[in-house]
N, C-alpha and C. Protein backbone atom coordinates (compact mmCIF):
# COMPACT_ATOMS: atom_id res chain seq x y z
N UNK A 1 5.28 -4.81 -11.60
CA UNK A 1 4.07 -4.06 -11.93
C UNK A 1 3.35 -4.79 -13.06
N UNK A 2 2.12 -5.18 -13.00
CA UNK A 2 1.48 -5.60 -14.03
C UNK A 2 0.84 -4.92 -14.92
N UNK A 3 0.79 -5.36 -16.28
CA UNK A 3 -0.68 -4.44 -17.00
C UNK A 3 -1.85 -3.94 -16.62
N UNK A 4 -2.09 -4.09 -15.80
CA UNK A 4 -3.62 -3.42 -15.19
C UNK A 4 -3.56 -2.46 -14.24
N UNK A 5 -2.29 -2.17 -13.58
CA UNK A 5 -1.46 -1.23 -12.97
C UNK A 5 -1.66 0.07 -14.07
N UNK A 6 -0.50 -0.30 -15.21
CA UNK A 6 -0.39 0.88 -16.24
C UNK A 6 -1.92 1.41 -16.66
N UNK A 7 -2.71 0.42 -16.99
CA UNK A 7 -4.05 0.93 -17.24
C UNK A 7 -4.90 1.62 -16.95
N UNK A 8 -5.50 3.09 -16.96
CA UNK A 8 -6.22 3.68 -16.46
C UNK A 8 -7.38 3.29 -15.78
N UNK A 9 -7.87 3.56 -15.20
CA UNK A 9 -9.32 3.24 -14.31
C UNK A 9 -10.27 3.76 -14.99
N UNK A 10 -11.65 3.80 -15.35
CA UNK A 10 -12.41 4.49 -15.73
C UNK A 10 -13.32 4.49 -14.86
N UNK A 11 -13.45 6.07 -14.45
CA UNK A 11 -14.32 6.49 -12.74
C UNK A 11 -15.62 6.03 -13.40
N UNK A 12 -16.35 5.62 -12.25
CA UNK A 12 -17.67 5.21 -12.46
C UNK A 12 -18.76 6.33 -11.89
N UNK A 13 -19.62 7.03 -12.57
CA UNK A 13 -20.35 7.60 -12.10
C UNK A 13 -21.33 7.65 -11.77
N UNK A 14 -22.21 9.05 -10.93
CA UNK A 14 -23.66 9.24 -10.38
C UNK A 14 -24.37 8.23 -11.26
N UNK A 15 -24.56 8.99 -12.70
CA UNK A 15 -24.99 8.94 -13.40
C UNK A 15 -25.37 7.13 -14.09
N UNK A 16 -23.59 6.50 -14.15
CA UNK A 16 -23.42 5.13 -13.91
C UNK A 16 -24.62 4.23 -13.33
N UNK A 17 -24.28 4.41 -11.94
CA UNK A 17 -24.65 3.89 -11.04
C UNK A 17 -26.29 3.79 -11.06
N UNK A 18 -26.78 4.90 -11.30
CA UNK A 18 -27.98 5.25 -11.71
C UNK A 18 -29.32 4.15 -12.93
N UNK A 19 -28.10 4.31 -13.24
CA UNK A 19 -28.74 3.46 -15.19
C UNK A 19 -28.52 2.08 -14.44
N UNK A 20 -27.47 1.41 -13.68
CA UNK A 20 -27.79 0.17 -13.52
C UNK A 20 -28.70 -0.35 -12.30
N UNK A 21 -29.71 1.03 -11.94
CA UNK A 21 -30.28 0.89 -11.23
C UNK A 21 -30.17 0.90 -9.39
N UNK A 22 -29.44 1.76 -9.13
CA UNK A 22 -29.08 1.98 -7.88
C UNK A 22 -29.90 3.34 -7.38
N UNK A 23 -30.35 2.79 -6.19
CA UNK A 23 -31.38 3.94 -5.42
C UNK A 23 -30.52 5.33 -4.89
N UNK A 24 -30.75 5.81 -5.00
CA UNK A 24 -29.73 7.53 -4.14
C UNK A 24 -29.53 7.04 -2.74
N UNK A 25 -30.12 6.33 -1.70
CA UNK A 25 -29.79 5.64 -0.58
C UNK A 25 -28.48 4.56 -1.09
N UNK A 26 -28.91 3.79 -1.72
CA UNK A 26 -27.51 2.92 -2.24
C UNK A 26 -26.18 3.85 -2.63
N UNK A 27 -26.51 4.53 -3.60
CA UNK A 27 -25.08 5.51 -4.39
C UNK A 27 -24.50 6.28 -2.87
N UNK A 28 -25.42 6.67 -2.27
CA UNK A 28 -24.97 7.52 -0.82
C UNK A 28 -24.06 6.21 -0.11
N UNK A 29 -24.47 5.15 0.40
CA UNK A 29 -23.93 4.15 0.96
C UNK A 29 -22.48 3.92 0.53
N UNK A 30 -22.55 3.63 -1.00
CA UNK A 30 -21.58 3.37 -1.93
C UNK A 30 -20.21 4.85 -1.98
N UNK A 31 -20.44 5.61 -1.84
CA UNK A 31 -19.61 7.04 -1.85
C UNK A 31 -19.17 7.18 -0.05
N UNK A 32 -19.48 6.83 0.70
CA UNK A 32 -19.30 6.49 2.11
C UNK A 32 -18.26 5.42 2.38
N UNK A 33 -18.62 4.05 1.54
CA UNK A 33 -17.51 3.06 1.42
C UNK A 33 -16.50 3.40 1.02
N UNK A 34 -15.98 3.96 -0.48
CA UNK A 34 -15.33 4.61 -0.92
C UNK A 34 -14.43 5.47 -0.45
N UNK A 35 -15.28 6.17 0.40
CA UNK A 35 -14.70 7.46 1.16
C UNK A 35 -13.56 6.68 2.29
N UNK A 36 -14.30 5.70 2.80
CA UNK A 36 -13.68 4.70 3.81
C UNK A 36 -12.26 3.73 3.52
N UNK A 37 -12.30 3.68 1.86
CA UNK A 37 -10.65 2.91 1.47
C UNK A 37 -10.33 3.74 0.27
N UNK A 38 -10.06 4.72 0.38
CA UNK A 38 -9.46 5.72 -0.95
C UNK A 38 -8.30 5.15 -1.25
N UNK A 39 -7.30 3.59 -0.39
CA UNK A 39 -6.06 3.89 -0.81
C UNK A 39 -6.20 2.60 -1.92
N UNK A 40 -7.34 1.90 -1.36
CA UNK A 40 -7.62 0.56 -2.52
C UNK A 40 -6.97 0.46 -3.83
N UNK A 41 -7.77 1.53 -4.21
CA UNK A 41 -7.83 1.44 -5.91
C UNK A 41 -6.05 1.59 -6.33
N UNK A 42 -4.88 2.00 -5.59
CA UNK A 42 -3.87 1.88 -5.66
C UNK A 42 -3.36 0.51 -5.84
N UNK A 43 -3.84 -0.49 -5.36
CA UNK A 43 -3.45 -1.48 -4.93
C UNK A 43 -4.10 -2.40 -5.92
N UNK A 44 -3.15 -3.34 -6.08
CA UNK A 44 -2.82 -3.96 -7.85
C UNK A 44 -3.73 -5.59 -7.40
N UNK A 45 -3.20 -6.35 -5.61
CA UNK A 45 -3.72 -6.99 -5.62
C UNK A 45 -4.03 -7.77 -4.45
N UNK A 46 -4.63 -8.89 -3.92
CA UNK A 46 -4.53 -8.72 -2.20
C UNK A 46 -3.35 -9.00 -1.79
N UNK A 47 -2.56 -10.00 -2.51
CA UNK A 47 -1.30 -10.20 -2.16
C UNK A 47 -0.24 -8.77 -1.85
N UNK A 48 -0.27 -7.95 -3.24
CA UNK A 48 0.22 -6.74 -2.62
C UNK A 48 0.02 -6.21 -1.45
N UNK A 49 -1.20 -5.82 -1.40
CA UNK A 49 -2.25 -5.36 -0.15
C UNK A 49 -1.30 -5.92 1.14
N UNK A 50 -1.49 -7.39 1.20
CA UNK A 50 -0.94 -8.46 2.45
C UNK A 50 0.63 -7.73 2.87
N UNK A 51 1.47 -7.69 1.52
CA UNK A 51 2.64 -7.42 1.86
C UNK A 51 2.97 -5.57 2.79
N UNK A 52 2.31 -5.41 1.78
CA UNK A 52 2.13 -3.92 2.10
C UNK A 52 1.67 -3.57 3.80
N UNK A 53 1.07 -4.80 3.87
CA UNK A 53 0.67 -4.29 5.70
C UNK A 53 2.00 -5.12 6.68
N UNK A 54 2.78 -6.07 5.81
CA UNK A 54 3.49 -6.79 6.35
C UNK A 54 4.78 -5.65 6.72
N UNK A 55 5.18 -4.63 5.57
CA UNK A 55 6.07 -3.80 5.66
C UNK A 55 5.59 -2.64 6.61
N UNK A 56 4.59 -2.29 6.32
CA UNK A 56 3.99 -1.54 7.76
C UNK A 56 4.33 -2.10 9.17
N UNK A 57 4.36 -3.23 9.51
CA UNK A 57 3.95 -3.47 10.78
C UNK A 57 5.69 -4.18 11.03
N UNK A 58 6.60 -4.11 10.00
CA UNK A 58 7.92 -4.13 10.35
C UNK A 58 8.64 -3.05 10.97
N UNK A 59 8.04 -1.49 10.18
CA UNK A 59 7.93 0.11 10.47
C UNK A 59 7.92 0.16 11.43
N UNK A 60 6.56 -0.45 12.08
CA UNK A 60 5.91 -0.05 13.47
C UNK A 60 6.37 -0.92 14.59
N UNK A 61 7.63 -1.57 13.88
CA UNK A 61 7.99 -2.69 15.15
C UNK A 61 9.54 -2.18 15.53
N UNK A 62 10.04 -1.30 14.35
CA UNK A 62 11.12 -0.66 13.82
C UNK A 62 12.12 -1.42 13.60
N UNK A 63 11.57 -2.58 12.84
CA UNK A 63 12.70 -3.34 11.93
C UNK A 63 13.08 -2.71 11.15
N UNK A 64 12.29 -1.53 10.22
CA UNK A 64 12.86 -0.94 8.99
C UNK A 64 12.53 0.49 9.55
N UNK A 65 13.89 1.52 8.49
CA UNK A 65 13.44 2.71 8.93
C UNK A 65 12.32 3.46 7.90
N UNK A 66 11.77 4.52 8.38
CA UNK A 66 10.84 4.62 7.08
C UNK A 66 11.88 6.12 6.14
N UNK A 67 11.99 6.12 5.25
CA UNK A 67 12.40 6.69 3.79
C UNK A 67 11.81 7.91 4.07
């Protein structure tokens, strides 16, 4: 686990998004994406990410059992 793991996130908001100039069509777009990978922000890095689908698709091949 690395340091940026332990580190909190700081949510970015409406409001955020707003001040750096993003249209309500954009922020809508942007909350849609979001909506689309909620498990991202879990994920420390792509390499994790990579492995993480590698152990999935061992699951789904039933090399491993799942816990």
């Amino acid at each position: 686990m690395t340091a940026s793991s332990l580190t909190p996130r700081s949510e970015v908001t409406v409001a955020d998004l707003v001040e750096q100039g993003f249209t309500d069509d954009q922020i809508d777009a942007l909350k849609a994406l979001k909506a689309c990978y909620p498990f991202v922000e879990y994920v420390d890095s792509a390499t994790e990410w990579k492995r993480l689908q590698f152990l999935k698709w061992r699951v789904d091949q039933g090399d491993l059992q799942r816990v």
